[in-house]
Protein backbone atom coordinates (compact mmCIF):
# COMPACT_ATOMS: atom_id res chain seq x y z
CA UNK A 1 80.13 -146.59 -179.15
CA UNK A 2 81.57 -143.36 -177.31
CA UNK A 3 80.36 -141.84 -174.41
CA UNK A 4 81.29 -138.61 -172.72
CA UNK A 5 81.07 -138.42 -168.73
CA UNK A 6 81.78 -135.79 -165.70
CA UNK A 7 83.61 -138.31 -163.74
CA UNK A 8 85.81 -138.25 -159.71
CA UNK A 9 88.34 -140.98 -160.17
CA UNK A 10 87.97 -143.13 -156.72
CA UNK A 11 90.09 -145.99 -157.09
CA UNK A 12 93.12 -147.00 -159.83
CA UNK A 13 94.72 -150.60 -160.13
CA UNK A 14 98.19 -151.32 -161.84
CA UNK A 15 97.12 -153.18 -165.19
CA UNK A 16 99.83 -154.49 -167.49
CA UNK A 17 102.91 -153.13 -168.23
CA UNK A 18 102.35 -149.85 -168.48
CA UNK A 19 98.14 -149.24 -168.09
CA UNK A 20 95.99 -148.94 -165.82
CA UNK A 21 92.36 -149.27 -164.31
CA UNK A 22 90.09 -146.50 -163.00
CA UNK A 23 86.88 -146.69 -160.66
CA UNK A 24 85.35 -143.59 -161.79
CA UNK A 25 82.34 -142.13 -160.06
CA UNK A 26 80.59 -140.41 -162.94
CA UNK A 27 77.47 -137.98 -162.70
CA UNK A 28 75.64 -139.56 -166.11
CA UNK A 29 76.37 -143.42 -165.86
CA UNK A 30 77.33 -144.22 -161.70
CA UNK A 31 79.98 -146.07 -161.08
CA UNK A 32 82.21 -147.91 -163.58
CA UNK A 33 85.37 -148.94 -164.58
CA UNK A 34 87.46 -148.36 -167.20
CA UNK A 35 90.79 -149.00 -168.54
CA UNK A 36 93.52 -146.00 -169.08
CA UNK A 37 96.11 -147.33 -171.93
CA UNK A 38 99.58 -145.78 -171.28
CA UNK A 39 99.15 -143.95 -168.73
CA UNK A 40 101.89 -145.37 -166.97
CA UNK A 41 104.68 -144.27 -169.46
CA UNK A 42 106.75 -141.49 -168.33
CA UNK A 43 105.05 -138.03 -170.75
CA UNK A 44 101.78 -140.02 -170.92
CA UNK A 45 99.45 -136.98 -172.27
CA UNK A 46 96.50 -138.89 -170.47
CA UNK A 47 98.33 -139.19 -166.77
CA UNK A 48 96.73 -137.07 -165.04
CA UNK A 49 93.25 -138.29 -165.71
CA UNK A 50 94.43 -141.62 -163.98
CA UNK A 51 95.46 -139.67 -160.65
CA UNK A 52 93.57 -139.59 -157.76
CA UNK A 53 90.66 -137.46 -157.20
CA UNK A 54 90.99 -136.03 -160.86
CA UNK A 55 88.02 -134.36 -161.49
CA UNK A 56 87.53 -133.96 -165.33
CA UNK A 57 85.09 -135.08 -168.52
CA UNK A 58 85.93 -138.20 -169.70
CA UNK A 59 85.32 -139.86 -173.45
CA UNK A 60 85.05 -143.68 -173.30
CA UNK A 61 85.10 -145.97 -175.63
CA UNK A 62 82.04 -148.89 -174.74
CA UNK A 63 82.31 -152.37 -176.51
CA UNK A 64 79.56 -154.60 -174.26
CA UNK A 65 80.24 -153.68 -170.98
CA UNK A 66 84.12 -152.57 -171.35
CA UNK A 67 84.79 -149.17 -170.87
CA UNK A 68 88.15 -147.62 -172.37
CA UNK A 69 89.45 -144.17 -171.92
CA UNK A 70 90.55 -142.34 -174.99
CA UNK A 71 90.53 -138.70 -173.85
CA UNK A 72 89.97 -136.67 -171.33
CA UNK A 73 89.79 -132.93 -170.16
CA UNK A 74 90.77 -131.65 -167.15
CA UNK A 75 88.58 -130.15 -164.57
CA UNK A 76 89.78 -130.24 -161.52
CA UNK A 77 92.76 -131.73 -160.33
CA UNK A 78 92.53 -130.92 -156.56
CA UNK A 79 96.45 -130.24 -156.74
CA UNK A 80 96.49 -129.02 -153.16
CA UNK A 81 95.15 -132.18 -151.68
CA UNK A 82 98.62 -134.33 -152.68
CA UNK A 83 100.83 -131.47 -151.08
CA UNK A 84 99.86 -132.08 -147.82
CA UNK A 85 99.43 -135.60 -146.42
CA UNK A 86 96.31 -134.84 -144.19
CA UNK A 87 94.83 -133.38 -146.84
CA UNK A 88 95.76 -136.83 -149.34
CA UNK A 89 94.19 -139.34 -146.53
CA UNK A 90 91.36 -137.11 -145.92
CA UNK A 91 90.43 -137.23 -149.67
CA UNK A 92 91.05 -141.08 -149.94
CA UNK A 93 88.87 -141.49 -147.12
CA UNK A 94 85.96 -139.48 -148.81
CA UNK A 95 86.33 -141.25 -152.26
CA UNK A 96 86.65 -144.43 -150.22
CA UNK A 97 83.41 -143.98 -148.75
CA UNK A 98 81.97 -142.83 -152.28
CA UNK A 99 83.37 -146.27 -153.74
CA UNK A 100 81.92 -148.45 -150.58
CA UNK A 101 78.20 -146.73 -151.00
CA UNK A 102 78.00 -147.20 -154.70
CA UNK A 103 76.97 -149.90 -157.05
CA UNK A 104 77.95 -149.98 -160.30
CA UNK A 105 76.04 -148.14 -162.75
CA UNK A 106 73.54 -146.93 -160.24
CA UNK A 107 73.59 -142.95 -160.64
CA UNK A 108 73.60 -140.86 -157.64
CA UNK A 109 73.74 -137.21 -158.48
CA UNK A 110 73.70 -135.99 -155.53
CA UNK A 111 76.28 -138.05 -153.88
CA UNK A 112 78.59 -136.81 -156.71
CA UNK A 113 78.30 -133.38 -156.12
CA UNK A 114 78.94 -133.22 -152.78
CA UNK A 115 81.88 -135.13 -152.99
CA UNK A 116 83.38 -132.86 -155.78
CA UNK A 117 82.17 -129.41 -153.34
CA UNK A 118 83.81 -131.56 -150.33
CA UNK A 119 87.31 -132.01 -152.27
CA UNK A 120 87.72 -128.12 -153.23
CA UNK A 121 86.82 -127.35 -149.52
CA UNK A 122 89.45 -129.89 -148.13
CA UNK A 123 91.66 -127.65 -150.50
CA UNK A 124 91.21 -124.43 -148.72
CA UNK A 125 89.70 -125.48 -145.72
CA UNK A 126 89.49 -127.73 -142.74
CA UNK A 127 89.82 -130.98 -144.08
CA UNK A 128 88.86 -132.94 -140.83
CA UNK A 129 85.39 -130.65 -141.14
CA UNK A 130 84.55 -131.59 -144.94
CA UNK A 131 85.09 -135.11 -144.31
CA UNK A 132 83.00 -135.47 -141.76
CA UNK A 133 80.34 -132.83 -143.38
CA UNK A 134 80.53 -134.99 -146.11
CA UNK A 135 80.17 -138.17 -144.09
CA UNK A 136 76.84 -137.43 -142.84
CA UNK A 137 75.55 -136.15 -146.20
CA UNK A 138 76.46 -139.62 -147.62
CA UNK A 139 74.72 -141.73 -144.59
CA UNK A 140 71.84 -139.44 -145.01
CA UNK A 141 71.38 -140.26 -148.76
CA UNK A 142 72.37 -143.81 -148.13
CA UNK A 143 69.08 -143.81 -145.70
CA UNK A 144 71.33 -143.98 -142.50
CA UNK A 145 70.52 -140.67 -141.26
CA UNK A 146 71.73 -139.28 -137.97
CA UNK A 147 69.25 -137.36 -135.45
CA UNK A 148 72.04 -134.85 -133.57
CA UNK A 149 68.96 -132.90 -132.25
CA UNK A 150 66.96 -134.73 -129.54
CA UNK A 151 66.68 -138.11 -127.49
CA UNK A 152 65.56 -141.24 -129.47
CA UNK A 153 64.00 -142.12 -126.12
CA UNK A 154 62.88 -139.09 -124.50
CA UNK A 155 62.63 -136.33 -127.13
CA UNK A 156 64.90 -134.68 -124.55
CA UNK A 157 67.21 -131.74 -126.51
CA UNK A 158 70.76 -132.49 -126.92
CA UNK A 159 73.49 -131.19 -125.12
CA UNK A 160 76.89 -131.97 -123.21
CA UNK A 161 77.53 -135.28 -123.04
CA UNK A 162 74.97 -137.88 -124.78
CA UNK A 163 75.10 -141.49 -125.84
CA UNK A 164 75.30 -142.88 -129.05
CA UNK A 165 73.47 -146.48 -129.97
CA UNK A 166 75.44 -148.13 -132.87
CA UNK A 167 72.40 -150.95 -133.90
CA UNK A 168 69.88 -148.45 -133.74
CA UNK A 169 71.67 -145.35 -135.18
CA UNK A 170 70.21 -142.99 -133.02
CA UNK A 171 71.70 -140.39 -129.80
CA UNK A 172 69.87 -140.73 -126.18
CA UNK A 173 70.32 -138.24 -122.98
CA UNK A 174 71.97 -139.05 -119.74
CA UNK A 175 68.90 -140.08 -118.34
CA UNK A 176 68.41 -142.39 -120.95
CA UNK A 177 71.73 -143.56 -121.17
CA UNK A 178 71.65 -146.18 -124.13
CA UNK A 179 75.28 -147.08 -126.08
CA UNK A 180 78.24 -145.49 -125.71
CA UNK A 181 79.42 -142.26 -124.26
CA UNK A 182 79.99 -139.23 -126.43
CA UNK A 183 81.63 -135.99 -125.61
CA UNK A 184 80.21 -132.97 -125.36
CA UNK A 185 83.26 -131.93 -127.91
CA UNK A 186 81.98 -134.48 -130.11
CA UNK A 187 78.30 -133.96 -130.56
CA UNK A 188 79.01 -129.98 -131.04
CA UNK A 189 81.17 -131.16 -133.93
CA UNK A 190 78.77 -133.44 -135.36
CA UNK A 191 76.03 -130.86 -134.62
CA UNK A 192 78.51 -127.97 -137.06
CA UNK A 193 79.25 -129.89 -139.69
CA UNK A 194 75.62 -131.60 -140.00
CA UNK A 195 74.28 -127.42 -140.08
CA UNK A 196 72.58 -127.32 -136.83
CA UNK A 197 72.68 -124.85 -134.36
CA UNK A 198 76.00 -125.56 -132.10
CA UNK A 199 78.05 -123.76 -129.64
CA UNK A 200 81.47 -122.96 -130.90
CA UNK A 201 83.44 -123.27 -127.27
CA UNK A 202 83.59 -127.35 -126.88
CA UNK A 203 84.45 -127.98 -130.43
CA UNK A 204 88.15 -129.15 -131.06
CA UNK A 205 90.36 -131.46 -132.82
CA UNK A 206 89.87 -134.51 -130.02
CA UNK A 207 86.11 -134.04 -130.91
CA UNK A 208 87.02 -133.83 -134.82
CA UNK A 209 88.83 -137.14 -134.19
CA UNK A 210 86.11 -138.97 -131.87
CA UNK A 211 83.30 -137.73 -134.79
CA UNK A 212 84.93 -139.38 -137.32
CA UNK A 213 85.65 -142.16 -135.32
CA UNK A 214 81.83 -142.48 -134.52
CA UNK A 215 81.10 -142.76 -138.10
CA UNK A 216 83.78 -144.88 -139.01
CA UNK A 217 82.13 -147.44 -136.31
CA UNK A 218 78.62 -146.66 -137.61
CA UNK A 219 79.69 -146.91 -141.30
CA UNK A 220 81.08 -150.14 -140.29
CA UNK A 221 77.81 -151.57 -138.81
CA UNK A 222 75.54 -150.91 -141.24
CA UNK A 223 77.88 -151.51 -144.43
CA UNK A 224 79.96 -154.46 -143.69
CA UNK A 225 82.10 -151.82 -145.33
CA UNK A 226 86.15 -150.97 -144.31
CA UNK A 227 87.55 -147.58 -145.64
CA UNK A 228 91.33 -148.20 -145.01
CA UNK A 229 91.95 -144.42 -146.08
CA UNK A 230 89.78 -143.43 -142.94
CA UNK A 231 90.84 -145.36 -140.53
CA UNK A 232 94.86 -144.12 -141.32
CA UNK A 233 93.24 -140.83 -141.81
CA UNK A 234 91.89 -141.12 -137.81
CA UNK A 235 94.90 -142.91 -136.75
CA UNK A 236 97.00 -139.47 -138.55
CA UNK A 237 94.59 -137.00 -136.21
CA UNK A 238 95.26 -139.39 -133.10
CA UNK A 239 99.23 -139.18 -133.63
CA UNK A 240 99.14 -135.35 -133.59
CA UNK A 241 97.35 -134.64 -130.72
């Protein structure tokens, strides 16, 4: 049996001599893994469908639950994202995240698409901004959704500096005062990237870092889940301050 699949390649293992095995995130069938014959060999005609964050429509060859690649066709290679090392850990952290959510075989459309219209931003854009846009997007639809707006406690509106509760998931006032401090720098950020009204002035690459950082921590809690991309990726921002 063949099947045909839009698929993000999210992981790849070292199989044999020369093979090797792909996590793919596919729109039609969820997550699964397959193996890529050959693709090791130097002029492999199939090695670029084994790279990471290869974008492209897969055919697969299904005997019980083995899935083998026998062709593929390019459609996106985000090229741009392995010619410039932010860019590269920024895109590992995203698929990492995509690869920590999912289960296999459990579709999730919607995840896939915003990781695909994160990666071509990251080529163009701010990378540091699509991750974390794409962050939220993926707690949100992983029903860990993050109220940037008003006070879990008061109903108070946010602004300047707030506090963030890891258990419960939710921001509080100063009054309030429950968790950890966050920066005004950081909740703007949070605020821009989530689509909510935000004023340009504090945001800035500390608060890009401490966002992500947030949500690394947050990610963490509620997922058991570590994203070694993400944390190198944060660790990158940090050294070039």
């Amino acid at each position: 049996m063949e099947i045909k699949a839009d698929a993000l390649v999210l992981r790849t293992a070292d199989y044999g001599e020369s093979d090797k095995m792909l996590t793919l995130f596919t729109l039609q069938y969820g997550k699964i893994s397959a193996a890529a014959k050959g693709v090791r060999k130097a002029g492999a005609k199939l090695r670029f469908a084994a790279q990471p964050f290869c974008f492209a429509e897969y055919v697969l060859a299904k005997r019980g639950e083995r899935y083998t690649m026998i062709s593929a066709a390019n459609t996106d290679g985000f090229y741009a994202l392995r010619e410039n090392i932010d860019k590269f850990y920024a895109a590992a952290a995203l698929v990492g995240i995509c690869d920590a959510l999912l289960y296999d075989g459990i579709v999730n459309e919607e995840l896939f698409l915003y990781a695909v219209n994160a990666l071509r931003g990251m080529c163009e854009g701010d990378e540091a901004e699509e991750l974390i846009t794409f962050f939220l997007k993926a707690l949100e639809l992983s029903g860990y959704m993050l109220d940037l707006t008003a006070c879990a406690e008061c109903g108070a509106v946010l602004e300047g500096k707030a506090f963030f509760d890891i258990a419960g998931g939710c921001f509080t006032c100063p009054d309030c005062a429950k968790g950890a401090g966050v920066s005004e720098s950081t909740l703007e950020v949070l605020k821009k990237c989530a689509g909510k009204p935000y004023r340009a002035a504090p945001v800035s690459a500390d608060g890009k870092r401490r966002a992500l950082k947030l949500l690394n921590a947050y990610f963490r809690a509620k997922t058991d889940a570590e994203v070694k991309a993400l944390d190198e990726y944060i660790a990158m921002l940090s050294a070039g301050e």
